[in-house]
N, C-alpha and C. Protein backbone atom coordinates (compact mmCIF):
# COMPACT_ATOMS: atom_id res chain seq x y z
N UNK A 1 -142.76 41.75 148.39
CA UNK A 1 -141.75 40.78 147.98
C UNK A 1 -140.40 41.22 148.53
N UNK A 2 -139.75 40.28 149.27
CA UNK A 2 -138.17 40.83 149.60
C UNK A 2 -136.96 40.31 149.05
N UNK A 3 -136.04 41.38 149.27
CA UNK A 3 -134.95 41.18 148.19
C UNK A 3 -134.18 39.78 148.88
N UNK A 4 -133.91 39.35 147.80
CA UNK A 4 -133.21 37.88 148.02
C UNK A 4 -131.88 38.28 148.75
N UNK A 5 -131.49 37.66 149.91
CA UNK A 5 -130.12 37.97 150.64
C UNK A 5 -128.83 37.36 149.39
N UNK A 6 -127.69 38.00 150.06
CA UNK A 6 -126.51 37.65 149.34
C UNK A 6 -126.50 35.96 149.03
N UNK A 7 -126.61 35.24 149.79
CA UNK A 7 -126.28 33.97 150.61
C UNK A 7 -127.29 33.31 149.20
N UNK A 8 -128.58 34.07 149.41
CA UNK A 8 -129.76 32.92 148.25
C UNK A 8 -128.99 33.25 146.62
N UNK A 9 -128.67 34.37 146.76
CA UNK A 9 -128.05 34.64 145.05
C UNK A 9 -126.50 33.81 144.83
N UNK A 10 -126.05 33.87 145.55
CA UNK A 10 -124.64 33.45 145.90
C UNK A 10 -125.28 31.67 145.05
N UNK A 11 -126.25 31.04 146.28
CA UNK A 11 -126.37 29.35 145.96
C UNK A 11 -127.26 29.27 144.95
N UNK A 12 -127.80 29.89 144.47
CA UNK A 12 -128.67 30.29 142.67
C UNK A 12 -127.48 30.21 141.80
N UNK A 13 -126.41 31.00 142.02
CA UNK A 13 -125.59 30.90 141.37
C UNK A 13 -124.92 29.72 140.76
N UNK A 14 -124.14 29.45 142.36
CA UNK A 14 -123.57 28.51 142.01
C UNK A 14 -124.22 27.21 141.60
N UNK A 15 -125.97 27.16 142.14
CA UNK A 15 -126.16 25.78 141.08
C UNK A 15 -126.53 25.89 140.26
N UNK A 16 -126.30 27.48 139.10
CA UNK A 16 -126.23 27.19 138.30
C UNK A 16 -125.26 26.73 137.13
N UNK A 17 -124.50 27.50 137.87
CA UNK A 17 -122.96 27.43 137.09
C UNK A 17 -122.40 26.04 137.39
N UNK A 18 -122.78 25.02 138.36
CA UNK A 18 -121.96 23.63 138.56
C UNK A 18 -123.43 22.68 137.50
N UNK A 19 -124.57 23.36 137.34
CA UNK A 19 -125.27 22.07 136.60
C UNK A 19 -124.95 22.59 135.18
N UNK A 20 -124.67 24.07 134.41
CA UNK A 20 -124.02 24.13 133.42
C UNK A 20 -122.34 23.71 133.11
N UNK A 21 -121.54 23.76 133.65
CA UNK A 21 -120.10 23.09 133.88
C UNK A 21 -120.43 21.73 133.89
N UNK A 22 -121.69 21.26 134.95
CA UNK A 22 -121.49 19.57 134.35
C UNK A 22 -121.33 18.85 133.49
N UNK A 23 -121.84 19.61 132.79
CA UNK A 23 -122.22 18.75 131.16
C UNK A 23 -121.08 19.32 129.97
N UNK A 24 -120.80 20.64 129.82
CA UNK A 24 -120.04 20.78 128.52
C UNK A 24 -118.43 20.69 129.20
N UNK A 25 -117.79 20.66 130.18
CA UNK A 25 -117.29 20.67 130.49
C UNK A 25 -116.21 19.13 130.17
N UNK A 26 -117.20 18.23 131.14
CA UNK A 26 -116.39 17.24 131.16
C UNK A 26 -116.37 16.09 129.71
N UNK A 27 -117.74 17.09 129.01
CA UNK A 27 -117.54 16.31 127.40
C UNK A 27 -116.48 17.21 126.79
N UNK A 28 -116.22 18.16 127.04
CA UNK A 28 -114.68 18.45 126.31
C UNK A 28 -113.31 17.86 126.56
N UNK A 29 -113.54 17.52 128.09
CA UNK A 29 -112.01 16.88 128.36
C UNK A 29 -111.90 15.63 127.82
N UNK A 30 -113.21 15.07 127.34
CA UNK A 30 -113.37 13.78 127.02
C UNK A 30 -113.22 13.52 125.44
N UNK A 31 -113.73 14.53 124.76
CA UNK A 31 -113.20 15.06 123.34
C UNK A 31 -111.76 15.06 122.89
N UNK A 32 -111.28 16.36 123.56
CA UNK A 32 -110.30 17.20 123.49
C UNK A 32 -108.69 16.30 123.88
N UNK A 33 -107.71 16.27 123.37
CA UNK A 33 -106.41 16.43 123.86
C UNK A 33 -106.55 17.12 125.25
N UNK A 34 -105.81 16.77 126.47
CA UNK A 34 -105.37 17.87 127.39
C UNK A 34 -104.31 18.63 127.29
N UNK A 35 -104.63 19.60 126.22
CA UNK A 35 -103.63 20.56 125.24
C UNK A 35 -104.16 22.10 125.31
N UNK A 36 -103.28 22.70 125.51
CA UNK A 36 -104.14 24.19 125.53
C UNK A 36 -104.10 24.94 123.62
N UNK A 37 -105.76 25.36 123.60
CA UNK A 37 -105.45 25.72 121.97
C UNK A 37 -104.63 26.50 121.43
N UNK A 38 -103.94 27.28 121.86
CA UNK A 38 -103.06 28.11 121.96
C UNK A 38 -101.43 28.47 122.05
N UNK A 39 -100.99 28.58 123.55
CA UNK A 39 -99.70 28.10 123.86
C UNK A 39 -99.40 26.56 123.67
N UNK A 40 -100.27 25.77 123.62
CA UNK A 40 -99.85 24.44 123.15
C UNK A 40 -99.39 23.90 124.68
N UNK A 41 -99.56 24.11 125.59
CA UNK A 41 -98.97 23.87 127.10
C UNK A 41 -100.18 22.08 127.44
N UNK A 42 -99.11 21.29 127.34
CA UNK A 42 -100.14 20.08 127.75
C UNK A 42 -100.13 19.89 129.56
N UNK A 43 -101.21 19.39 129.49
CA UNK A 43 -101.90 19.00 130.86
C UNK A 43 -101.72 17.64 131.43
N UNK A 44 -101.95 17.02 132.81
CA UNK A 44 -102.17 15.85 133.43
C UNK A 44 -103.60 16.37 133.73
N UNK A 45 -103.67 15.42 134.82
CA UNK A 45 -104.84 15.25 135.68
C UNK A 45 -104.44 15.99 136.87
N UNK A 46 -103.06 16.35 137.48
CA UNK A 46 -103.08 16.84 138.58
C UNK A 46 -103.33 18.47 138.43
N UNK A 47 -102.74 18.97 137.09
CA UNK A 47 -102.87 20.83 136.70
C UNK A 47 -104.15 21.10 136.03
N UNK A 48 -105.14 19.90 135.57
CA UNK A 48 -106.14 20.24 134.80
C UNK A 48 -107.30 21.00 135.42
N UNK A 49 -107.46 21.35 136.78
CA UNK A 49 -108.23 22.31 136.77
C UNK A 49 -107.80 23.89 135.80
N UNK A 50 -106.55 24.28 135.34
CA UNK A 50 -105.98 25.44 134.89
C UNK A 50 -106.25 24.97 133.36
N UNK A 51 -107.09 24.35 132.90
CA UNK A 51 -107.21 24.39 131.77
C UNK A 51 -108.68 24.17 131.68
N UNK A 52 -109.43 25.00 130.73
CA UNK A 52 -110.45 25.52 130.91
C UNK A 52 -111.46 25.64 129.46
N UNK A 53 -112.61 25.47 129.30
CA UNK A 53 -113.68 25.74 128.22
C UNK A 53 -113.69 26.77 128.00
N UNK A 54 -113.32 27.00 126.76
CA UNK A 54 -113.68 28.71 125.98
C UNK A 54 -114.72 28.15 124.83
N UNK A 55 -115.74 29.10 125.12
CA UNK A 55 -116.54 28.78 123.89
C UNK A 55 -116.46 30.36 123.06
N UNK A 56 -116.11 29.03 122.10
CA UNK A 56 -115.27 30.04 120.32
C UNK A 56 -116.82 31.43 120.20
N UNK A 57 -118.01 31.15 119.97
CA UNK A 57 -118.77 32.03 119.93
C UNK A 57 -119.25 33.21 121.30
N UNK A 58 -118.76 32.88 122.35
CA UNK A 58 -118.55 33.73 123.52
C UNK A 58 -120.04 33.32 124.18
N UNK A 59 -121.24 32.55 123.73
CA UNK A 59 -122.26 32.26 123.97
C UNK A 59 -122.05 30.78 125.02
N UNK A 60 -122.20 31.12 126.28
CA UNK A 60 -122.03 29.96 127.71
C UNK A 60 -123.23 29.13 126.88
N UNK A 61 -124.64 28.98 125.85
CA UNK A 61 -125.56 28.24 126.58
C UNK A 61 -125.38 27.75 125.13
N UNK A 62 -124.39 27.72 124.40
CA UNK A 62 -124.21 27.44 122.90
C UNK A 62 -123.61 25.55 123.10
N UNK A 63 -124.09 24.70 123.50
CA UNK A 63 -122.91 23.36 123.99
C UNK A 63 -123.62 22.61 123.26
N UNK A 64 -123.00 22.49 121.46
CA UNK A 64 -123.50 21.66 120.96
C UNK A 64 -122.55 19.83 121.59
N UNK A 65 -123.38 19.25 121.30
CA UNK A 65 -122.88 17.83 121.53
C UNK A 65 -121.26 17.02 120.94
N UNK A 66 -121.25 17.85 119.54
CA UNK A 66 -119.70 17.72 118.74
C UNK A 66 -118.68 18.50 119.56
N UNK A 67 -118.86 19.51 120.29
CA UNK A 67 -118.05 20.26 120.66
C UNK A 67 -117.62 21.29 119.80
N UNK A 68 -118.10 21.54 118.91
CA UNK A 68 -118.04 22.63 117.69
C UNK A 68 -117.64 23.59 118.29
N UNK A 69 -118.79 24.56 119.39
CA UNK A 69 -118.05 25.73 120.16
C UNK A 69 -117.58 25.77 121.11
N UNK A 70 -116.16 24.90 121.54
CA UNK A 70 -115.36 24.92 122.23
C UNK A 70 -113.94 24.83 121.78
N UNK A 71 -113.13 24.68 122.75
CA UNK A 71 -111.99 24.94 122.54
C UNK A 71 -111.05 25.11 124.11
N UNK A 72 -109.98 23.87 124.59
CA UNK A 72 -109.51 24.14 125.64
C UNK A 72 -108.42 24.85 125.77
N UNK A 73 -108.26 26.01 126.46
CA UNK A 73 -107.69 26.84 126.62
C UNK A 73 -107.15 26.90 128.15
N UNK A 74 -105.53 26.87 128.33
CA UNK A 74 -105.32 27.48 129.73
C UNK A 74 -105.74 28.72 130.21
N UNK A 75 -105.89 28.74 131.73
CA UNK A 75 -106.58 29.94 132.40
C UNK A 75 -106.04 31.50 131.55
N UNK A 76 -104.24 31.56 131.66
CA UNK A 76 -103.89 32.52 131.04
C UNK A 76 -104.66 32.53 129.52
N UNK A 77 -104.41 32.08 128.28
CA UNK A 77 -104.94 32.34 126.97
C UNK A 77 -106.37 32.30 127.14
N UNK A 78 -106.95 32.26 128.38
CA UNK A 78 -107.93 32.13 128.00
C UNK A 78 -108.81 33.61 128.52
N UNK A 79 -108.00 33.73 129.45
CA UNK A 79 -108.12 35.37 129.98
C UNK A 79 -108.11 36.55 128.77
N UNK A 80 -106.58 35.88 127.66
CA UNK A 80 -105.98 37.10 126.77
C UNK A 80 -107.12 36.57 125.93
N UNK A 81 -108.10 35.42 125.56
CA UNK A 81 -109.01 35.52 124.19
C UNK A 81 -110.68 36.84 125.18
N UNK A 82 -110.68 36.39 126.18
CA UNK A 82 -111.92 37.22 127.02
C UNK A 82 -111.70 38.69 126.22
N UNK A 83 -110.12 39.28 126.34
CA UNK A 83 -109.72 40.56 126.67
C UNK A 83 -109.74 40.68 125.21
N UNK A 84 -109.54 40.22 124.71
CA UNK A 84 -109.22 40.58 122.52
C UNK A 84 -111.18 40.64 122.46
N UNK A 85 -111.65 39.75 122.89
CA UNK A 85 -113.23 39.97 122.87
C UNK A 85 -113.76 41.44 123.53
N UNK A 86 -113.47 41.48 124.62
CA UNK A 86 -114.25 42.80 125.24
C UNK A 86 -113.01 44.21 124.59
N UNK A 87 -112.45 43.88 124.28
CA UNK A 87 -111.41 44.89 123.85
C UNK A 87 -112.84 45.25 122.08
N UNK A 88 -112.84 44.03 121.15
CA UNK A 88 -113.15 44.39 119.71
C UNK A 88 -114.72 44.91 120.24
N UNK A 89 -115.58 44.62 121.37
CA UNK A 89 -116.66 44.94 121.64
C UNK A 89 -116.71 46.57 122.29
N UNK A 90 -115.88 46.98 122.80
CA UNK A 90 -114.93 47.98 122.97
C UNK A 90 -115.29 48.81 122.78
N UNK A 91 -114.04 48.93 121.46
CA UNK A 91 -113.33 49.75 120.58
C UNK A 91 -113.82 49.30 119.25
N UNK A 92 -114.16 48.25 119.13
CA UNK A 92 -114.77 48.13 117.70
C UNK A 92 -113.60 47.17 116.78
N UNK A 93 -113.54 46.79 115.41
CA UNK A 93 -112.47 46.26 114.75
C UNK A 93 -111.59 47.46 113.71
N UNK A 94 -109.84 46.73 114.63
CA UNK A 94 -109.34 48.11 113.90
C UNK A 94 -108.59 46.71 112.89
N UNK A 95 -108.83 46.03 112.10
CA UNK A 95 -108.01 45.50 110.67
C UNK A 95 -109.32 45.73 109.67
N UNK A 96 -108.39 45.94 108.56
CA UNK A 96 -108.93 46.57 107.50
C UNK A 96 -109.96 47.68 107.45
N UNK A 97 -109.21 48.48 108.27
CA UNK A 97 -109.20 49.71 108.27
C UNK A 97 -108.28 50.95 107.79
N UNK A 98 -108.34 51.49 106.67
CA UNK A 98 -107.10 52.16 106.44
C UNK A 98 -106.56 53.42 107.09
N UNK A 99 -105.52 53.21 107.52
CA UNK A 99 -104.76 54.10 107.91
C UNK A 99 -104.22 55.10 107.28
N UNK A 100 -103.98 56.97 107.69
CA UNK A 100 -104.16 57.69 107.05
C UNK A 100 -102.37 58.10 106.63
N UNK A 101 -102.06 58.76 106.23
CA UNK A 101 -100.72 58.85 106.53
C UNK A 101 -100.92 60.29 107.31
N UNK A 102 -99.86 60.88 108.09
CA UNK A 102 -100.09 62.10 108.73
C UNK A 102 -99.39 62.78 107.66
N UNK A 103 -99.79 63.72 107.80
CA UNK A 103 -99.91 65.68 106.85
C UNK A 103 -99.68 66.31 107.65
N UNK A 104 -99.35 66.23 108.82
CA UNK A 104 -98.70 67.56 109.77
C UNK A 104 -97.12 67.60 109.75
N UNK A 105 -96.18 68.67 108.92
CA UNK A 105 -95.46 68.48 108.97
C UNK A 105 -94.79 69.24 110.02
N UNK A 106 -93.93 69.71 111.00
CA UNK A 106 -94.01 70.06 112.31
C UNK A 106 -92.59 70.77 111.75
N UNK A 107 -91.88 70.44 110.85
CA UNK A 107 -90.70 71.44 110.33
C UNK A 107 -90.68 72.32 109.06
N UNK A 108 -92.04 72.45 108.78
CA UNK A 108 -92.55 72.81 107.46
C UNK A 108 -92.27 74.71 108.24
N UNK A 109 -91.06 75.10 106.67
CA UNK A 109 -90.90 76.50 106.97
C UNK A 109 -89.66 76.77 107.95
N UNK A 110 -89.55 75.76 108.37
CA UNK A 110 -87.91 76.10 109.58
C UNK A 110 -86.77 76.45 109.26
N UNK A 111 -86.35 76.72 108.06
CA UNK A 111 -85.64 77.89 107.56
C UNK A 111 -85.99 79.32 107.99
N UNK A 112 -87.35 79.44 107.53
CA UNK A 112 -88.04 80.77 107.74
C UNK A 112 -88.06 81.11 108.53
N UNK A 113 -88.72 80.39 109.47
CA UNK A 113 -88.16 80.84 110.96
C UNK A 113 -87.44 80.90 111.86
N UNK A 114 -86.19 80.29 111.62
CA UNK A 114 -85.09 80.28 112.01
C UNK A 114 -84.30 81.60 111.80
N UNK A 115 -84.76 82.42 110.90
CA UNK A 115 -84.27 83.60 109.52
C UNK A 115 -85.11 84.75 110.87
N UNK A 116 -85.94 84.71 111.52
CA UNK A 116 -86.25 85.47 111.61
C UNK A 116 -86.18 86.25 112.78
């Protein structure tokens, strides 16, 4: 069996990603305000490629018909929701987590040693 060239993975790709974009895609613009969820930055038809499908559960094959897990987002907010995602997948979740107070006191005794 031989390995598939760049060129066959490359057009696998992309039809897959243009027959998934077909469908949840243009039922969101059709839903949705052309409003970004976020900065609130509204759209035409001429900038709307820069505004873009985020799906709220991070799951691409999640496209219910209501549009439940979506949400249009410009390219930027939609970059900073990716990065708050791979950031909490990360590092993990730091709210409600308590914080310690520090106990190192770094002048504890500086009389004393100042004395000496």
């Amino acid at each position: 069996m031989s390995t598939p060239s760049f060129e066959q993975v490359r057009a696998a790709q992309l039809e897959y990603n243009s027959k998934r974009a077909s469908g949840y895609r243009e039922k969101a613009l059709k839903l949705f305000p052309w409003v970004c969820g976020r900065c609130t930055r509204e759209f035409e038809l001429k900038g709307l490629s820069e505004l873009t499908v985020h799906h709220v559960d991070h799951n691409h094959d999640n496209n219910p018909n209501d549009g439940s897990n979506w949400e249009l987002l410009c390219v930027y907010c939609h970059d900073e929701e990716h990065t708050k995602f791979e950031n909490l997948v990360r590092y993990g979740d730091t709210k409600d987590k308590e914080v310690k107070a520090a106990t190192y006191n770094p002048f504890a005794d500086l009389k004393a040693k100042m004395g000496k």
